[in-house]
N, C-alpha and C. Protein backbone atom coordinates (compact mmCIF):
# COMPACT_ATOMS: atom_id res chain seq x y z
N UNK A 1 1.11 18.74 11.80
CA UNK A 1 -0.27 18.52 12.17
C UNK A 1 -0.29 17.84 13.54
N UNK A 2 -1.10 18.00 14.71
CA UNK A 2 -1.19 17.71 15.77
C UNK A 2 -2.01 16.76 16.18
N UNK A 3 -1.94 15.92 16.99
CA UNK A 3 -2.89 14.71 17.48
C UNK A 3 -4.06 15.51 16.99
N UNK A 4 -4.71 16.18 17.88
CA UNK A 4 -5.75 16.73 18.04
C UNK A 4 -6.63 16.87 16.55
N UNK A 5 -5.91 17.63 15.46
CA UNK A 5 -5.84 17.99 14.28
C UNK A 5 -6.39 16.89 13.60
N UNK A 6 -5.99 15.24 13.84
CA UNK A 6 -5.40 14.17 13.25
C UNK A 6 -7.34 13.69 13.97
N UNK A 7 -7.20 13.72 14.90
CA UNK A 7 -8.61 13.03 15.52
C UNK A 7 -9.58 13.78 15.01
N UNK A 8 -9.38 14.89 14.85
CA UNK A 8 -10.75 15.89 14.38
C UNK A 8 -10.93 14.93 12.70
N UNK A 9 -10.02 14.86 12.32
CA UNK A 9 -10.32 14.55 10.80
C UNK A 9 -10.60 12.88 10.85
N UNK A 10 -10.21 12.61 11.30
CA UNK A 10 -10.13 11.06 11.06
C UNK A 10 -11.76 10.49 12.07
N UNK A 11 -12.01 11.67 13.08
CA UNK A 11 -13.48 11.10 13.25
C UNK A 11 -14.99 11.73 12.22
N UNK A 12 -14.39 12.45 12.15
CA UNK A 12 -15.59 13.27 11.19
C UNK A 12 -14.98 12.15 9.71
N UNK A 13 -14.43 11.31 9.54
CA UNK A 13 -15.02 10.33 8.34
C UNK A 13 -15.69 9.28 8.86
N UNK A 14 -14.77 8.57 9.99
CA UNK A 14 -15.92 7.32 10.84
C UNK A 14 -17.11 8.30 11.52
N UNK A 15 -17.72 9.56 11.53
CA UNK A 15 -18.61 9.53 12.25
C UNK A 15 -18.83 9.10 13.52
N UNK A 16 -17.82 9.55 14.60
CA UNK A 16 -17.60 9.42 16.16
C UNK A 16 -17.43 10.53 16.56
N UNK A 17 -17.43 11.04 18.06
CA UNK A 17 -16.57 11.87 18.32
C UNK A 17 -15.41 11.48 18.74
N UNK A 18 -14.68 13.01 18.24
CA UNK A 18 -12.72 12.68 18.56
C UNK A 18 -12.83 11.70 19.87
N UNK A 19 -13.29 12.28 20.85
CA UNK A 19 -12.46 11.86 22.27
C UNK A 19 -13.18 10.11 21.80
N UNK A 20 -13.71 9.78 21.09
CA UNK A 20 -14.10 8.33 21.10
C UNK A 20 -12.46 7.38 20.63
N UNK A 21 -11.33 8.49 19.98
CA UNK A 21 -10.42 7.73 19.86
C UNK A 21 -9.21 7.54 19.57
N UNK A 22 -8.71 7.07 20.84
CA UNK A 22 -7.73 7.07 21.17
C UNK A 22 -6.33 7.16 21.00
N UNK A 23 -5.46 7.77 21.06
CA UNK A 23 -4.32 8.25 20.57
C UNK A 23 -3.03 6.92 20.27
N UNK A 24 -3.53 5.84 21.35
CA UNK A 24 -2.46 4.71 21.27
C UNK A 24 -2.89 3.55 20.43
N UNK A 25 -4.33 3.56 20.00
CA UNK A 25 -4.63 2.73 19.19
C UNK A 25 -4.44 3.12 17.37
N UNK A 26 -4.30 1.56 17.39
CA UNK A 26 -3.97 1.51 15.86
C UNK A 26 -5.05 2.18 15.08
N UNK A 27 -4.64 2.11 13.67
CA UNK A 27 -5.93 2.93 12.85
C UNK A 27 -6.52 1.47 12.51
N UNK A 28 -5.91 0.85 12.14
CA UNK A 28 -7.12 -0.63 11.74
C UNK A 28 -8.20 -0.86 13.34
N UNK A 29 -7.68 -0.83 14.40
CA UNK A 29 -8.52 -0.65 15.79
C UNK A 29 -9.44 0.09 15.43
N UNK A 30 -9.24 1.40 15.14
CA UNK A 30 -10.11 2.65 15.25
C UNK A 30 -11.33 2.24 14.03
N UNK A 31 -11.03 1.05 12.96
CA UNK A 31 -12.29 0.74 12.03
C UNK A 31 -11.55 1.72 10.65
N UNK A 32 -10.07 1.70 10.65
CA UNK A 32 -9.84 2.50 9.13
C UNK A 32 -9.46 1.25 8.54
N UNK A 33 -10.57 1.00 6.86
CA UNK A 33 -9.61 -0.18 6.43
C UNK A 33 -9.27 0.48 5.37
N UNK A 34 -9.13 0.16 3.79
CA UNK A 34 -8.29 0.55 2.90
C UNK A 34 -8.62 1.93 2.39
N UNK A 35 -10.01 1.65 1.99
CA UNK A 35 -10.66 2.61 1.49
C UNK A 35 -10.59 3.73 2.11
N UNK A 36 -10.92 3.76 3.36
CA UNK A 36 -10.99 5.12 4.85
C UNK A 36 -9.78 5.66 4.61
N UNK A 37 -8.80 4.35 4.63
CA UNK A 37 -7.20 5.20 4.58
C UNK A 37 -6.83 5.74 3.42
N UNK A 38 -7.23 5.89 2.44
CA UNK A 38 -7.05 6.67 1.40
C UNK A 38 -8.02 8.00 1.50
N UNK A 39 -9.15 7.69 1.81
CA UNK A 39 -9.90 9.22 2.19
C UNK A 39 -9.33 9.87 3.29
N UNK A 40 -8.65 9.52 4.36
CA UNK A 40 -8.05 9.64 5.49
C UNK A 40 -6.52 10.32 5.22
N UNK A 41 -5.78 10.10 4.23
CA UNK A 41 -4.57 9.96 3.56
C UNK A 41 -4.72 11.43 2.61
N UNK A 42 -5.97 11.24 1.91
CA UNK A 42 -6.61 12.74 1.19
C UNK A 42 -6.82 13.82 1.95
N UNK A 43 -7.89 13.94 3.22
CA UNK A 43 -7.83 14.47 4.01
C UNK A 43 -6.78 15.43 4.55
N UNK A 44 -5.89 14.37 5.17
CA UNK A 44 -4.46 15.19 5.48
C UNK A 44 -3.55 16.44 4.43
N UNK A 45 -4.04 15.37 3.41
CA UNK A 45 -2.62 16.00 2.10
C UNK A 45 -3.74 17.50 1.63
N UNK A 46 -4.71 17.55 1.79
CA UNK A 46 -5.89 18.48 1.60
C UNK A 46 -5.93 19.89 2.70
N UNK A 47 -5.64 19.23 4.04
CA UNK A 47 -5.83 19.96 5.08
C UNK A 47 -4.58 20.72 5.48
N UNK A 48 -3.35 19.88 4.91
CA UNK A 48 -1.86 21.00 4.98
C UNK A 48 -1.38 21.21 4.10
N UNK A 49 -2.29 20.84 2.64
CA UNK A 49 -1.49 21.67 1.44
C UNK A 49 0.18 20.72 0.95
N UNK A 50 0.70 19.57 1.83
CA UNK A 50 1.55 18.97 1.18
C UNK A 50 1.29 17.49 0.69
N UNK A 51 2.07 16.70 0.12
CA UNK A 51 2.06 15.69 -0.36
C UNK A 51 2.01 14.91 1.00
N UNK A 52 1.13 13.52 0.64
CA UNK A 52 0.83 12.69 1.76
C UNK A 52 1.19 11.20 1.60
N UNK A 53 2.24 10.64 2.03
CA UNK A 53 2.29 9.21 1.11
C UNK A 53 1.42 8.36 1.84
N UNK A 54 0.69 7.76 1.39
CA UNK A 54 -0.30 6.50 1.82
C UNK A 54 0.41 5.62 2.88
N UNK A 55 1.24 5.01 2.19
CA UNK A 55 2.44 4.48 2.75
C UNK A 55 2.53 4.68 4.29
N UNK A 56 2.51 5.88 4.71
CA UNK A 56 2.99 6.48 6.35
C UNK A 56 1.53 6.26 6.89
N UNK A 57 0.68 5.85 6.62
CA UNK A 57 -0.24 5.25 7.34
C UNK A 57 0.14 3.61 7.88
N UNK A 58 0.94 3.18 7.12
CA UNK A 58 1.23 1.76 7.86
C UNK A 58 2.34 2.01 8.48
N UNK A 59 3.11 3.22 7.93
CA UNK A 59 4.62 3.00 9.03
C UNK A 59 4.37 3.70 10.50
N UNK A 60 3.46 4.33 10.53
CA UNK A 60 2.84 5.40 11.54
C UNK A 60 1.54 5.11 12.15
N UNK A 61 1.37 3.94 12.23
CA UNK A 61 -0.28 3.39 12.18
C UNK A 61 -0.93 3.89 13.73
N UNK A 62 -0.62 4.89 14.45
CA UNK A 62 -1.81 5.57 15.75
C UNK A 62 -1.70 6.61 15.29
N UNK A 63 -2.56 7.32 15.91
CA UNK A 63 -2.60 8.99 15.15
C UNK A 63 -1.58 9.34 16.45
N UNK A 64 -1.03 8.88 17.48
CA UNK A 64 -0.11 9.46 17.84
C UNK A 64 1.25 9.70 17.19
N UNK A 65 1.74 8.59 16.94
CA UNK A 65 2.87 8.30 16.13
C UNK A 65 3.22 8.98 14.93
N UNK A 66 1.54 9.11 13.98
CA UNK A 66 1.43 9.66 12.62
C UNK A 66 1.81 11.14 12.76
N UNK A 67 0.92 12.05 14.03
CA UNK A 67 1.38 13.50 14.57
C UNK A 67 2.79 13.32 14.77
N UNK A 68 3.30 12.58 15.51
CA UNK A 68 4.70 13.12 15.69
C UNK A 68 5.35 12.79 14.51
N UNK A 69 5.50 11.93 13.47
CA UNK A 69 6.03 11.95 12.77
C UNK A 69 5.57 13.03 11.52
N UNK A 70 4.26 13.34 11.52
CA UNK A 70 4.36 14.82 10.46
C UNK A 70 4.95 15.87 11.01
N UNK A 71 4.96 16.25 11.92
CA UNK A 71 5.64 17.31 13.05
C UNK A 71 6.69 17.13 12.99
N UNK A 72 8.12 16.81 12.37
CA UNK A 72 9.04 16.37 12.32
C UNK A 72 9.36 17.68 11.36
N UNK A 73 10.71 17.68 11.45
CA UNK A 73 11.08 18.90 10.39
C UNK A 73 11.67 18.42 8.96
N UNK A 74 11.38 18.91 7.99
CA UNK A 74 10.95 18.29 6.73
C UNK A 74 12.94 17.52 6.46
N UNK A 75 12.45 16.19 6.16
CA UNK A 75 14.14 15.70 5.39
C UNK A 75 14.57 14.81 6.68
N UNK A 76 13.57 14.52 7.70
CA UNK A 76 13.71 13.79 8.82
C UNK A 76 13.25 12.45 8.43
N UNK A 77 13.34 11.17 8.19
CA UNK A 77 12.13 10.40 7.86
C UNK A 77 12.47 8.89 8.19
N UNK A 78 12.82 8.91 9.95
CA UNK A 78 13.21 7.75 10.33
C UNK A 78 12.04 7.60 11.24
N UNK A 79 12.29 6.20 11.04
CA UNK A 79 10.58 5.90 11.96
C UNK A 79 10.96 6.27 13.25
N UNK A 80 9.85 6.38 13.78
CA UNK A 80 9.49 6.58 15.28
C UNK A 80 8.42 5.53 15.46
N UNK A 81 9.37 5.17 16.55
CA UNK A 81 8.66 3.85 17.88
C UNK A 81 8.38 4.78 19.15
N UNK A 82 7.23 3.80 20.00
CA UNK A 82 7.32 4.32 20.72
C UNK A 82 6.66 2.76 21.87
């Protein structure tokens, strides 16, 4: 799933537009608190048909980071810093 992909969904639940946000900011920045991140977390696992662990919202917390790390080829699952 791609940044882009990741902003489309994650603003159509806060009700912004995408370009309102930003690829280097955190998701708690962006106004996701628990609740969001579980609809946010649904979303994803909904929109590509695989399992979504909740979890990779805190290890992955910008939707940049979160894209590159779903984009990863499956059995990869070391964090990425950046």
């Amino acid at each position: 799933m791609q940044e882009q992909e990741l902003r489309m969904l994650l603003a159509g639940l806060l009700q912004v537009p995408p370009e309102q946000l930003a690829s280097g900011s955190t998701l708690s920045e962006l106004g996701v608190d628990s609740l969001l991140g579980l609809r946010f977390a649904r979303k994803i696992q909904d929109t590509t048909g695989t399992e979504f662990d909740l979890e990779w919202l805190f290890d992955y917390p910008t939707i940049e980071q979160l894209a590159a790390f779903l984009a990863r080829p499956a059995g990869q699952s070391q964090a990425i810093t950046s």
